[in-house]
Structures are given as structure tokens and as C-alpha cells.
Protein backbone atom coordinates (compact mmCIF):
# COMPACT_ATOMS: atom_id res chain seq x y z
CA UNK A 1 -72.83 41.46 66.81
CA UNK A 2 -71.25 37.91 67.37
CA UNK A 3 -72.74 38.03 71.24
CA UNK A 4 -76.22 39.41 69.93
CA UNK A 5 -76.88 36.93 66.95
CA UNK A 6 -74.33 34.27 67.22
CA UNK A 7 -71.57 34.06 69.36
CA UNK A 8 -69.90 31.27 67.30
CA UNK A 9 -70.08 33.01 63.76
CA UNK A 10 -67.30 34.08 62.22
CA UNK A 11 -66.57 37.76 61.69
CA UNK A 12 -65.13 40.13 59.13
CA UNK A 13 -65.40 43.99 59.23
CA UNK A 14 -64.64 45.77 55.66
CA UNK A 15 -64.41 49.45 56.16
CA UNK A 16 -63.32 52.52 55.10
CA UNK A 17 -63.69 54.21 58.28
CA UNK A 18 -60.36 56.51 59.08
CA UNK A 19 -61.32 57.88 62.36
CA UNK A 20 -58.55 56.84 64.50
CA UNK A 21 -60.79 56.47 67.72
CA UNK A 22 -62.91 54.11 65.35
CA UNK A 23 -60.18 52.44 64.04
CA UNK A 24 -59.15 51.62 67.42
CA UNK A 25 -62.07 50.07 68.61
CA UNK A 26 -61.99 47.80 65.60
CA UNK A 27 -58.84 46.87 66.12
CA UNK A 28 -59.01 45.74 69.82
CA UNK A 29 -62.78 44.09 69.54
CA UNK A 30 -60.22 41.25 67.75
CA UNK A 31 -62.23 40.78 64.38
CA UNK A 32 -60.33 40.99 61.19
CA UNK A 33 -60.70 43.97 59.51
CA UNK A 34 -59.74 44.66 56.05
CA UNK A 35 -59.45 47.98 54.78
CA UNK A 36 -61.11 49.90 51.65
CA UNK A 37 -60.43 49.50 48.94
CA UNK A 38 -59.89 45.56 48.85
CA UNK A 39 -58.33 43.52 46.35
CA UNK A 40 -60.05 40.35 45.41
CA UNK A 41 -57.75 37.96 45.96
CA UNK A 42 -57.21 39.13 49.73
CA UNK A 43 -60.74 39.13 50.70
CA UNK A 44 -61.23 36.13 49.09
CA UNK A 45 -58.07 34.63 50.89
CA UNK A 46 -59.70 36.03 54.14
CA UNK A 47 -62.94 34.87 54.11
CA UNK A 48 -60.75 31.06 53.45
CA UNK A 49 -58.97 31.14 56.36
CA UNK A 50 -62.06 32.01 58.51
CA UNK A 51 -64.06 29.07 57.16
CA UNK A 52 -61.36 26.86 57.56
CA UNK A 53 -61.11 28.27 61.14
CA UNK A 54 -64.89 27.36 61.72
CA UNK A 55 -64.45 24.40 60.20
CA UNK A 56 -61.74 23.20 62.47
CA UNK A 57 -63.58 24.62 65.47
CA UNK A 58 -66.77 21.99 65.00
């Protein structure tokens, strides 16, 4: 997605995918992932740290 729309966004995945040939493909594209179910506070906490990261990138 990030080279098709915008290679500078910031991403997130939020899944509940358990295939483990999925899961690896997620894991080694280097977005964050979070996994189903999600607490508030941690995606919240996430989605901080990757707009401080974009922040600091500009």
C-alpha cells in the first residue's frame, strides 16, 4: 500500500488473521501489526508513537 498511495505514510495493520504463512508476511513487510482483539489504550499508544515518528521525519 505505502509504495502504491504514499510511500511516506505511516502504517498500521490490525488483524485477526492466524494463518501462519499470513502472519509471516506481515511480520517481515516491517509494519506494525497489532493483533485482535485490541485494547484501547495500546492502539491508541500505537498510533502516538507513529505520529510522533512522522512528525520527527518532516
Amino acid at each position: 500500500m505505502r509504495e502504491r498511495f504514499a510511500p511516506e505514510a505511516q502504517l498500521l495493520i490490525v488483524t485477526g488473521e492466524t494463518s501462519p504463512e499470513r502472519l509471516q508476511r506481515v511480520r517481515a513487510s516491517g509494519v506494525p501489526v497489532l493483533f485482535k482483539p485490541v485494547r484501547a489504550q495500546t492502539l491508541l499508544r500505537t498510533l502516538a508513537e507513529l505520529s510522533l515518528a512522522t512528525d520527527q521525519k518532516s
